[in-house]
Structures are given as C-alpha cells and as structure tokens.
Protein backbone atom coordinates (compact mmCIF):
# COMPACT_ATOMS: atom_id res chain seq x y z
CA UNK A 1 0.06 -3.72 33.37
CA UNK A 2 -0.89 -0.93 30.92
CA UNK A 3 1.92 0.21 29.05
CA UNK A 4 2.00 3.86 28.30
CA UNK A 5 2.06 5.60 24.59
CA UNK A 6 3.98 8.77 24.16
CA UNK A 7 4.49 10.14 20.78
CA UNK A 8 7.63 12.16 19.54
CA UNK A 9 5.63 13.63 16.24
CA UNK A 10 7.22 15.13 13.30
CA UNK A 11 5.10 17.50 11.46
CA UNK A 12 5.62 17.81 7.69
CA UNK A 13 4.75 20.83 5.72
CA UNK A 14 5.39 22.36 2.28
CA UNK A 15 8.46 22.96 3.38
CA UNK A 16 9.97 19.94 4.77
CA UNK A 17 7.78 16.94 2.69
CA UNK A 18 10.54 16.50 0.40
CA UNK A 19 13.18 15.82 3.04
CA UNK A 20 10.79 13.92 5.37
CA UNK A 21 9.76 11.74 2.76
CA UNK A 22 13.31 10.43 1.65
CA UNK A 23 13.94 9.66 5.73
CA UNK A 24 10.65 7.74 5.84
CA UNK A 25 11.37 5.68 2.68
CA UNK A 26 14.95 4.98 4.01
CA UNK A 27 13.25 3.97 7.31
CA UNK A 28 10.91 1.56 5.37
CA UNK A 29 13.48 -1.05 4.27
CA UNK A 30 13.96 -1.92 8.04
CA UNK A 31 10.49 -0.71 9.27
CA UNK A 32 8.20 -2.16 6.90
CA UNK A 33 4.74 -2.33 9.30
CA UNK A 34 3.10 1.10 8.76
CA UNK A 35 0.02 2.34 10.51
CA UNK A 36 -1.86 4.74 8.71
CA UNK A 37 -4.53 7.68 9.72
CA UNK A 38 -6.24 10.57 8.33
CA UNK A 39 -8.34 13.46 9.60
CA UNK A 40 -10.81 14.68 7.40
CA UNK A 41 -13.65 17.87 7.42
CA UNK A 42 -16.45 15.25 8.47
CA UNK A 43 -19.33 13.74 6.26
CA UNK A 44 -21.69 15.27 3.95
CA UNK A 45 -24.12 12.37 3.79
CA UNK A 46 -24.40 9.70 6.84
CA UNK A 47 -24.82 6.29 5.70
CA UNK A 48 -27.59 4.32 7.62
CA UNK A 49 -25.77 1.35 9.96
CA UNK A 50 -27.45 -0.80 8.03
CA UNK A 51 -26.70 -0.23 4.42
CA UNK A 52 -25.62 -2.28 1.58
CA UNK A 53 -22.05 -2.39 1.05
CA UNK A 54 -22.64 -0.42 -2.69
CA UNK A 55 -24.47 2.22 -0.58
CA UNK A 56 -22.41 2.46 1.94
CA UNK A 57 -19.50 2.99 -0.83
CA UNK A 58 -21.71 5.67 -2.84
CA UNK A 59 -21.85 7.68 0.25
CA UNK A 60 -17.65 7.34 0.80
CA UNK A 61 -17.08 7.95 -2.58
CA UNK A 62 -19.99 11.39 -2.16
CA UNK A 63 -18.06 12.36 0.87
CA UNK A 64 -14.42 11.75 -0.43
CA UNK A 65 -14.94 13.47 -3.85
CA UNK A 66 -16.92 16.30 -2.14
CA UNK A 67 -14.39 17.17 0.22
CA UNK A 68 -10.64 17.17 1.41
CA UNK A 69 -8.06 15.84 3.51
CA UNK A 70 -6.54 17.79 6.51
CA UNK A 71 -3.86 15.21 7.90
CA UNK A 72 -2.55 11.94 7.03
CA UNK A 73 -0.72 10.01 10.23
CA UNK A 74 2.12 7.56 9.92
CA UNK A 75 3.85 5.23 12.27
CA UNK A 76 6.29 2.59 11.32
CA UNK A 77 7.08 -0.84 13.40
CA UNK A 78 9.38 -3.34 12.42
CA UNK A 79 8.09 -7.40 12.79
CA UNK A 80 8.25 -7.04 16.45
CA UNK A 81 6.98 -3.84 17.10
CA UNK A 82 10.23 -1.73 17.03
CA UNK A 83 10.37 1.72 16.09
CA UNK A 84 13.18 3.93 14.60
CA UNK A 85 13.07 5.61 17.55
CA UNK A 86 10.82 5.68 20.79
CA UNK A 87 7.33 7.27 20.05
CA UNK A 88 8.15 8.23 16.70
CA UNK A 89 5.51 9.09 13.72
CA UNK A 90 4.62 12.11 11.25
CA UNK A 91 1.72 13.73 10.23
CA UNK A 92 1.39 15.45 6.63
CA UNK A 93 0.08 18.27 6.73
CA UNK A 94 -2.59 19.33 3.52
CA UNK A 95 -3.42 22.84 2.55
CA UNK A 96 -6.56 21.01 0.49
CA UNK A 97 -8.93 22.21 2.88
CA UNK A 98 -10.04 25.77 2.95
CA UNK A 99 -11.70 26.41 6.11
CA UNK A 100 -13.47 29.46 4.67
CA UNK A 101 -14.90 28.10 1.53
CA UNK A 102 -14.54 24.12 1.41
CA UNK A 103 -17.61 22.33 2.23
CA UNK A 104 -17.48 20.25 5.63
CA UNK A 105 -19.36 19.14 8.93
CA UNK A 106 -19.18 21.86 11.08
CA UNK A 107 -19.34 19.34 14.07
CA UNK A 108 -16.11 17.69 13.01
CA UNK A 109 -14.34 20.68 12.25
CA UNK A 110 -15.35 22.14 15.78
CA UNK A 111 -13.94 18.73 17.31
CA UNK A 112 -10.85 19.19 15.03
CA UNK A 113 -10.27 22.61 16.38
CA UNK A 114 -10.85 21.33 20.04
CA UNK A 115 -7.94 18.57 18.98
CA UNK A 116 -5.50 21.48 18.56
CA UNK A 117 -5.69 21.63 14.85
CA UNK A 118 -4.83 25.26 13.21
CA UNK A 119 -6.72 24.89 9.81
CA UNK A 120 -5.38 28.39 8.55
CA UNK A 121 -1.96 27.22 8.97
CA UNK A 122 -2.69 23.85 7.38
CA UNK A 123 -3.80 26.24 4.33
CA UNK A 124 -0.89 28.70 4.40
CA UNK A 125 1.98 26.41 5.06
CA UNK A 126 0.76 22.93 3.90
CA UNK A 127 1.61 20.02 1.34
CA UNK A 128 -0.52 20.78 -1.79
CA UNK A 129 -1.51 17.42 -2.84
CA UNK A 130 -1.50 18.51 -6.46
CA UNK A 131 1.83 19.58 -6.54
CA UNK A 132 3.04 16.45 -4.08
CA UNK A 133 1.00 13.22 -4.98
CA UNK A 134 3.63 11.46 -7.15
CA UNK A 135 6.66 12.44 -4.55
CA UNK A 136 4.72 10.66 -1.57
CA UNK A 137 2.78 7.70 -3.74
CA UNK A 138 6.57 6.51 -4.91
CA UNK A 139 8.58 6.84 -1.52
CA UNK A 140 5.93 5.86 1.00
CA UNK A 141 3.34 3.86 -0.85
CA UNK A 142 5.12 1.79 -3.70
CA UNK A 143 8.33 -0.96 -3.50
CA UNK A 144 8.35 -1.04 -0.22
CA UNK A 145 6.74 -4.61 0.16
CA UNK A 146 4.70 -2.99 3.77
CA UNK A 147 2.01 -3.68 5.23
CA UNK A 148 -0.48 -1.36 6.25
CA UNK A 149 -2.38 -0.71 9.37
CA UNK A 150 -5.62 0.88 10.11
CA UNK A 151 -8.48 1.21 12.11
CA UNK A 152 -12.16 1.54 10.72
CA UNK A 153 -9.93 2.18 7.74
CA UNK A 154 -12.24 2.57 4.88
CA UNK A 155 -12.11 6.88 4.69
CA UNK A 156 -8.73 6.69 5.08
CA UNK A 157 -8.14 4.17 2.01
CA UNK A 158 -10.63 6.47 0.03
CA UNK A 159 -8.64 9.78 0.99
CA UNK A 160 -5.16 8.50 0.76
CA UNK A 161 -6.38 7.35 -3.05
CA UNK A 162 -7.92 10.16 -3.90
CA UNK A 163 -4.46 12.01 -2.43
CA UNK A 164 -2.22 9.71 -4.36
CA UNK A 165 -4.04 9.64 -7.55
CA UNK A 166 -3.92 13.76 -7.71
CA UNK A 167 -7.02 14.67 -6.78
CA UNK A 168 -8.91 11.93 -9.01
CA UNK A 169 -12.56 11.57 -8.27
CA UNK A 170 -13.05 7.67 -6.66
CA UNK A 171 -13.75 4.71 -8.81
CA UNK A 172 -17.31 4.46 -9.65
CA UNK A 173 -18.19 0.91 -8.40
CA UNK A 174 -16.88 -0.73 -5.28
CA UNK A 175 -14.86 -3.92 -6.68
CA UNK A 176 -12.98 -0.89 -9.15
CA UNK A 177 -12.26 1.00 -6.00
CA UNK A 178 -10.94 -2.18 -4.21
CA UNK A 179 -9.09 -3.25 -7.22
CA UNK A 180 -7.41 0.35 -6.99
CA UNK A 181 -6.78 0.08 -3.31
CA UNK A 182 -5.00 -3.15 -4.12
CA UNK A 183 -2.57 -1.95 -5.82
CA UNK A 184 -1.81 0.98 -3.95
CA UNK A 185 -1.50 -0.58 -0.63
CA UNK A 186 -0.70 -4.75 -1.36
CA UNK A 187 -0.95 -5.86 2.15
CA UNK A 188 -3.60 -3.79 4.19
CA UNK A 189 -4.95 -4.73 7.67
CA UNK A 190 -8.19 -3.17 9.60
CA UNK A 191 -8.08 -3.86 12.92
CA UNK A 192 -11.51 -2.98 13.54
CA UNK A 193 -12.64 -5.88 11.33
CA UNK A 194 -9.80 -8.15 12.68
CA UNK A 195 -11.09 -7.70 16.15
CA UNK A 196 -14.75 -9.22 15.17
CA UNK A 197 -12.42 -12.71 15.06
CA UNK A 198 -10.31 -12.03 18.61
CA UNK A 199 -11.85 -12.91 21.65
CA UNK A 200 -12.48 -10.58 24.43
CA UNK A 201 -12.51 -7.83 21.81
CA UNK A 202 -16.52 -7.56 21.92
CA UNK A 203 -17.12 -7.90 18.31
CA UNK A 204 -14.88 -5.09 17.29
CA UNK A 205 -17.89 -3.24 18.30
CA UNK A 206 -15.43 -1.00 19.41
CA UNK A 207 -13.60 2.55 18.96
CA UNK A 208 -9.70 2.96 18.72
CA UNK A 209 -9.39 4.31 22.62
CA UNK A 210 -11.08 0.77 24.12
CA UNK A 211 -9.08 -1.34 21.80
CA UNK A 212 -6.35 0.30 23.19
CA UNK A 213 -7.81 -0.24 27.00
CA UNK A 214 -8.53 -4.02 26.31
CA UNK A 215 -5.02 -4.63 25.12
CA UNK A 216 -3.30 -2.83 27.94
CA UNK A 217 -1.95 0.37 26.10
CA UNK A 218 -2.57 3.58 28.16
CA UNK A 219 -2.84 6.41 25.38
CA UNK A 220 -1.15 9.68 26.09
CA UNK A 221 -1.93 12.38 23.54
CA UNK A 222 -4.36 13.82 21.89
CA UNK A 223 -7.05 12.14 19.78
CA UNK A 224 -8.18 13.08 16.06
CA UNK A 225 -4.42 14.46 15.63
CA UNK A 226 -3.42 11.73 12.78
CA UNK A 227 0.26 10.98 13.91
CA UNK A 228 -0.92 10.18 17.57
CA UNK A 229 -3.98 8.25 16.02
CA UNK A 230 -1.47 6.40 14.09
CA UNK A 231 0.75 5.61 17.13
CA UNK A 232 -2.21 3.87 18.66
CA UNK A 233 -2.63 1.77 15.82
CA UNK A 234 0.50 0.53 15.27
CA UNK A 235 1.20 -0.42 19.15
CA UNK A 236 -2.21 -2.12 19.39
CA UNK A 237 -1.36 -4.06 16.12
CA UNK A 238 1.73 -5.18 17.62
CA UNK A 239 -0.40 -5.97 21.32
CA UNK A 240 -2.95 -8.41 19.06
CA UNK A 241 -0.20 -9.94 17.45
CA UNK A 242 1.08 -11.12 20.67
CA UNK A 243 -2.65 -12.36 22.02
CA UNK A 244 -4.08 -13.84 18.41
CA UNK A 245 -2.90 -15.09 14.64
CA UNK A 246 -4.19 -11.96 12.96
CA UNK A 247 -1.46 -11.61 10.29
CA UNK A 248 -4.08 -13.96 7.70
CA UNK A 249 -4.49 -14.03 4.29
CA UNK A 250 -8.50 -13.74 5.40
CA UNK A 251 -7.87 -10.15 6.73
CA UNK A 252 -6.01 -8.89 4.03
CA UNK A 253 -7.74 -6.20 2.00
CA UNK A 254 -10.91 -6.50 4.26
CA UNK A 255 -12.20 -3.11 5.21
CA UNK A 256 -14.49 -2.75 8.10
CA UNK A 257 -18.33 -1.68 6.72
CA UNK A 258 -17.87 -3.60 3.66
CA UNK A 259 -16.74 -7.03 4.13
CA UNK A 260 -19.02 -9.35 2.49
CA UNK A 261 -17.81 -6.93 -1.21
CA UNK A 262 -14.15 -7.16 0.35
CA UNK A 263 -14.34 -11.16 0.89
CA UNK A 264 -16.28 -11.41 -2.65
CA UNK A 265 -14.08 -9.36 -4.83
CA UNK A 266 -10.77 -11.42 -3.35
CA UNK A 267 -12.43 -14.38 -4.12
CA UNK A 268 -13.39 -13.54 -7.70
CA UNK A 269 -9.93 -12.32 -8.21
CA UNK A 270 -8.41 -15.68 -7.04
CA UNK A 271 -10.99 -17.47 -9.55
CA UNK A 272 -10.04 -15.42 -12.40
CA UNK A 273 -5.99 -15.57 -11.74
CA UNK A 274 -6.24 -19.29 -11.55
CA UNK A 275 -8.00 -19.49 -15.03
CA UNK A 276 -5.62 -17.41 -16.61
CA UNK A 277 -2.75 -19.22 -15.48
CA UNK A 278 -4.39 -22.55 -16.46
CA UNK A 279 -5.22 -21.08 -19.86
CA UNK A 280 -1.24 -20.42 -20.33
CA UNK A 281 0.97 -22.83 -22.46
CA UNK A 282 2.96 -25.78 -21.14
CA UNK A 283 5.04 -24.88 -18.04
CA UNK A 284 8.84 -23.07 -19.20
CA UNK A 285 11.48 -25.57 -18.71
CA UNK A 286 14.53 -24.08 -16.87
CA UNK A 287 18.29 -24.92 -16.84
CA UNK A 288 20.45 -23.18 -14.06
CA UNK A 289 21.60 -19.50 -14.48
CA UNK A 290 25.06 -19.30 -15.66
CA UNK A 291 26.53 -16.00 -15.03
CA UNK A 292 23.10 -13.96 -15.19
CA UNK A 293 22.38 -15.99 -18.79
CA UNK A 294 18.80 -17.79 -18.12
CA UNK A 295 18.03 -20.65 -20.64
CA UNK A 296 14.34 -20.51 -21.97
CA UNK A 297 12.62 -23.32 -23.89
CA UNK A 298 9.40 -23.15 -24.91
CA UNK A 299 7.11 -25.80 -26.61
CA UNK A 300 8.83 -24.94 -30.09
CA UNK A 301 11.11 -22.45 -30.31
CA UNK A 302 14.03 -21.24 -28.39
CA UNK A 303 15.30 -18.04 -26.96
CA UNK A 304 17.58 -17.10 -24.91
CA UNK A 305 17.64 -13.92 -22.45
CA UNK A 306 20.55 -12.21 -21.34
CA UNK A 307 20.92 -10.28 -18.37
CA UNK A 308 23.14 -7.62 -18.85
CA UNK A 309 23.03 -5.24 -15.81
CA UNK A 310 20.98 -5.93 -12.61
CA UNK A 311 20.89 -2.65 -10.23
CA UNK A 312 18.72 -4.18 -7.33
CA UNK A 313 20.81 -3.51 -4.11
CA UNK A 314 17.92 -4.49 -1.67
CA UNK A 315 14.49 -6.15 -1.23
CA UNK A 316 11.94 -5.41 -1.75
CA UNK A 317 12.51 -4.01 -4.94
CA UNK A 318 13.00 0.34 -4.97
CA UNK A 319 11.42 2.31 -7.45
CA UNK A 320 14.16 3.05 -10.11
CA UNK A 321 15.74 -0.43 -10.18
CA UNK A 322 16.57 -1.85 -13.65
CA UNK A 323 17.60 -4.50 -15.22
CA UNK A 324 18.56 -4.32 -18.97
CA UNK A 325 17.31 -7.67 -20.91
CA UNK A 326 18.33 -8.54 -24.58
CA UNK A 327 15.75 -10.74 -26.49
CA UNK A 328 16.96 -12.82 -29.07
CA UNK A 329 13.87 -14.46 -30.75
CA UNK A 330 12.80 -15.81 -33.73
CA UNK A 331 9.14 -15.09 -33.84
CA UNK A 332 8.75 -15.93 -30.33
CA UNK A 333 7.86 -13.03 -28.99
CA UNK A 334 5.85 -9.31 -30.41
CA UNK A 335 9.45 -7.85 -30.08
CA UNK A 336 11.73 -7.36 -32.97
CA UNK A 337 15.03 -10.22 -33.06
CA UNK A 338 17.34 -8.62 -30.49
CA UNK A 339 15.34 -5.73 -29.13
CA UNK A 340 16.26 -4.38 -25.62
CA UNK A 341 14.02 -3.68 -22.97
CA UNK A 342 14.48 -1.41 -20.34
CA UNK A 343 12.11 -2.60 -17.36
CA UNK A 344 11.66 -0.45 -14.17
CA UNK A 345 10.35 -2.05 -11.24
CA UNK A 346 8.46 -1.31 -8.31
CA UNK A 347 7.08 -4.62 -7.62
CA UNK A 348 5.63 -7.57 -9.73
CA UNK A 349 2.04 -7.30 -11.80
CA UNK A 350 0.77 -8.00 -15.45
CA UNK A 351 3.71 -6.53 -18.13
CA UNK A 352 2.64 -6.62 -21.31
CA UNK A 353 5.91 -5.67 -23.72
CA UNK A 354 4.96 -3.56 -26.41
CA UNK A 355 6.28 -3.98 -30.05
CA UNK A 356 9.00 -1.52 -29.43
CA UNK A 357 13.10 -1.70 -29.73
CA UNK A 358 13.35 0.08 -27.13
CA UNK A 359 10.66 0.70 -24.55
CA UNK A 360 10.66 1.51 -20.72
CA UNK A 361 7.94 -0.19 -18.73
CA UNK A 362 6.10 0.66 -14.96
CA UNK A 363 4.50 -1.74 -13.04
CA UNK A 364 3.43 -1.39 -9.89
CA UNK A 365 0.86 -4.00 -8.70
CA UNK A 366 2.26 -5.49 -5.66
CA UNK A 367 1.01 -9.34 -4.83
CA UNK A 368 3.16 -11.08 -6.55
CA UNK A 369 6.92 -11.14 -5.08
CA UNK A 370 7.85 -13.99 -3.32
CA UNK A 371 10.21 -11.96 -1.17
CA UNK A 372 9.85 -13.47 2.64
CA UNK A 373 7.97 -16.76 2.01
CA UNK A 374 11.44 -18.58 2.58
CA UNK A 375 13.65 -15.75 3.43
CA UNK A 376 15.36 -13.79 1.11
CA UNK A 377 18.90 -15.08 1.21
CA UNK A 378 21.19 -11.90 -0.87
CA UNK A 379 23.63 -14.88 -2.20
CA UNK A 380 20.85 -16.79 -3.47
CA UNK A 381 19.41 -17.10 -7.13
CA UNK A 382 15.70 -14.90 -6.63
CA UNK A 383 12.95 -15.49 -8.97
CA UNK A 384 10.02 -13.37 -10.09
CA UNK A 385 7.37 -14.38 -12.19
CA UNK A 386 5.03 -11.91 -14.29
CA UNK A 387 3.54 -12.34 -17.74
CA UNK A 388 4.54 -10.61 -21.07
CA UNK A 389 1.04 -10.77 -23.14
CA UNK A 390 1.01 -13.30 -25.20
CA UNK A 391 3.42 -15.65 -23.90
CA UNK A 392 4.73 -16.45 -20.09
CA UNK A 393 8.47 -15.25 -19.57
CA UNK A 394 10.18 -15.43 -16.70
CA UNK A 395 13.40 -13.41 -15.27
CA UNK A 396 15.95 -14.75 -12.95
CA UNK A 397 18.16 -12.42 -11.20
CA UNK A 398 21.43 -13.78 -9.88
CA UNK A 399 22.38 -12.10 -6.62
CA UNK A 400 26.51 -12.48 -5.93
C-alpha cells in the first residue's frame, strides 16, 4: 500500500537563516540522516551520456562556476526514518541568481517558474551566500557526524561546495573535487547509484518520482521545489533501507555519473592512509587514564599529557568544543617544554601542531571518529586518534 508524502516546508530567507539554522543544528544531534536537494538555473553545456568521468566533471565544474544556486532542500530522519515532526523540511532560499542578468537555461528556468518559484523574490529577500556561507557550513554541514542523502547528487555536491566555500570556483581536477566533497560531507549516499545494486529498481535507470512509485511512496507536492524534492529522498532512503543493505562502505562517497573516479579515488586514499600509518613509529603504549592524566611512552622518551578542561557535552563532537592540553616534553615533540595547546574540534583529521606556546587549531575532516561502531556509552573512557606531524599522539577524554 502506497504511503502518502505531505510536506510541512519551512522557507528560510535573509531574514530568518540565522534562527532556522540554530533549530536545524539542534535538530541534528537526534536527527542525524539528512537528505539534501538543490534547484539550480539549468546547464550551460550538456555532457554527452557517454562521457568520461573527467569530462563529465569539466562540464559540472563549467556549469557550477558559470552559474548560481536558487534553492537548497533539507530533510532530516533519524535511524528509523523519524522526523522532528510529520512532513517537516526547509528550503534556503539564495538571492545568487539574478533572473535579469545571470546566465541560465531558459528551459529550466521556465520549468522553475511553472514549479511555483518567484525568482524576484528569491533576489530581493534571499540568503546571500557571501554574506552566509560560514553560518550554514558550521551548523548544518560540520560536527554533526550525518549522513547525507541525495539523488543523482553530483550538481548538488558541486553547488552546495561552491555555496559553502563562498563562492569559490570548483577544484580543477576531479579526485581534488572529491577530496573536497569528503570533507565537507563525511558520509554521503546517492541513491540513484545505490539503486543500480537493488533489485527491482531497473538499474537505477530511473528518476526520483518512479523510485518513489517502486518503493510504495505516493508523492504529494510539487516537484523541482528543493524542500519537497528533499522529502522524497529522505522517505525513499528510509523505504530501501527496509527492502536492501544499502548503508555500505561501497556506496559511500559514490556519485552517480562518475563512479569508476569515485570507486578509484577511495581506493587510492585507503592505499595511501595505510602506508602512512605503517611508515609511523612503534605503536604508543598506554596505561589507564587516571583522573583525565593519560600516560604516553614512546620508544625513548617520555611525556606526559594532562587534560585540564574537557567541554564536550555530546557526540558527535560540536564546533566550539575544547579541550586544553599541557605538553611536558623534553625534545619530544616541535613544541616548547610545557606549551599549551588550545585545540577546537569539529571532528577528527590530520593536526599538525605548530611550534607555537600557544596556538588554536581547526580541523574539520570527518572519517575518523569512532563514535557508533560500539555505541557511544557517556560514562565510558572515548578515544580519538589523529596525528601531530612528526610524531603519533593520541588524546583520551574521560567522560564522568
């Protein structure tokens, strides 16, 4: 029996992003599966169906830097396909596009009219990327340990980027814009390329309104409007999760119309972590944590780092947390004896410590933390690993 998809949309403007925003990354720590959309002005150059994946990317990155995004749709799910509330999603609102001047496919923007977009308004009362990027990249894209959804997902990737990175022209090469897209969105699913492995799904030779059909979801809305869009997505995720294993590490960071460089560049990636952490020195030693006081020994020296103030109230970790680390070391480390370090995480990547008493340090890469796989248990020690160039340290947190 079809069940039936009614939205309750929330449209954010200029006016409203700010608030919006903080409800949505409140939201997140409970709702962390977030299906993503965009509507765009249409292409400037088609890419044949049978291109290379670098051509097919050299026409994206054409059409991305060349133009501007209208709407950005959001829905968020919990592990079992709950929402905050029945129907519920939000569509941002950009004033990028300037229907009188900007360049665009007049074909799209017709259909985007026929959709019930007002383009005018967009331009008078929307969210100026410029002004906005960093305020939606930190509470809807960063520390959140999500995982995106999306359908045929590739332009929406590239526009969300270019959004988040203000304005920024696309990486030049393909494996530079994947390694980008990496860190921006960690754990990314397209369910156009996850159908090709589900059967009864005809290939994924499919659009987003017969997905829907073939999983029994009866869409009632509007198409091209990005919140609705991103409705759909989100409830048919949660449909093929019932039906099929589809949450893999094989469809992670795979983007429909360029696969085989998707499937290559994660493999290369895996090749090169492994030979840097073979390349390390011996494996750290570890006594218990006593009291937030972590024990290091290394091959020759000792040090010993003290944990002074942990303010991490939840996982995964929020932008702003801290912890405040003393190093005592003789010649261990490229820090003077007894420097602090003020670290501020989003989530775990490559932290090189500079040669600095006192330095304050972003990092934002998000594949590392070990936060579900067991369960995060609050009253539990919690480990995260991440290397200080040249040596491997390690922090414990103690959680009471």
């Amino acid at each position: 029996m079809d069940q039936s998809i009614k939205t309750s949309t929330t449209d954010v403007w200029m006016s409203n992003v700010v608030e919006q925003s903080l409800v949505i990354e409140d939201l997140l720590r409970y709702f962390p599966i977030v299906a993503i959309d965009t509507e765009f002005p249409g292409f400037l150059r088609d890419t044949p169906r049978h291109a290379s994946d670098e051509q097919r990317y050299a026409d994206v990155k054409h059409n991305v830097d060349g133009t501007s995004i209208i709407q950005f749709g959001l829905a968020l799910f919990d592990a079992s396909g709950n929402q905050p509330w029945p129907g519920c999603c939000w569509q941002f609102n950009f004033a990028d596009f300037d229907p009188d001047l900007s360049a665009s496919s007049p074909n799209s923007i017709r259909l985007l009219q026929e959709s019930g977009h007002d383009l005018h308004k967009n331009r008078r009362n929307g969210i100026k990327s410029a002004q906005c990027y960093s305020l939606l990249r930190h509470k809807l894209f960063r520390g959140h340990n999500a995982k995106y959804i999306t359908f045929h997902g590739l332009y929406d990737v590239a526009y969300l980027m270019k959004v988040l990175t203000a304005g920024r022209p696309l990486p030049d090469t393909l494996p530079e814009f994947l390694f980008e897209a990496g860190n921006i969105f960690g754990e990314l699913y397209d369910l156009k390329h996850v159908a090709n492995s589900c059967p009864g799904l005809l290939g994924g030779e499919l659009g987003l309104t017969k997905l829907a059909r073939l999983v029994e979801l009866k869409a009632e809305g509007v198409a091209h409007q990005a919140g609705f869009d991103s409705m759909v997505i989100g409830l048919v995720f949660t449909e093929m999760k019932k039906r099929w294993e589809i949450e893999k590490a094989q469809f992670v960071m795979v983007l429909y119309g360029v696969e085989k460089a998707c499937v290559e560049f994660k493999i290369k990636a895996s090749i090169e972590r492994a030979q840097r952490l073979s390349s390390l020195p011996p494996l750290l030693q570890w006594l218990p944590p006593v009291h937030g006081v972590v024990n290091y020994h290394p091959p020759a020296n000792d040090a010993t780092i003290s944990v002074e103030q942990t303010i991490i109230p939840q996982l995964p970790l929020p932008q702003s947390s801290s912890v405040v680390v003393n190093y005592s070391s003789p010649g261990l480390l490229p820090l003077p004896q007894s420097s602090s370090v003020v670290v501020n995480y989003s989530s775990p990547g490559l932290l090189p410590l500079p040669q600095s008493s006192s330095v304050v340090v972003n990092y934002s890469s998000p594949g590392l933390l070990p936060a579900s796989d067991p369960p995060f248990n609050p009253v539990q020690p919690v480990q995260y690993y991440f290397y200080s160039w040249p040596y491997p340290m390690q922090f414990m947190h103690y959680f009471t």
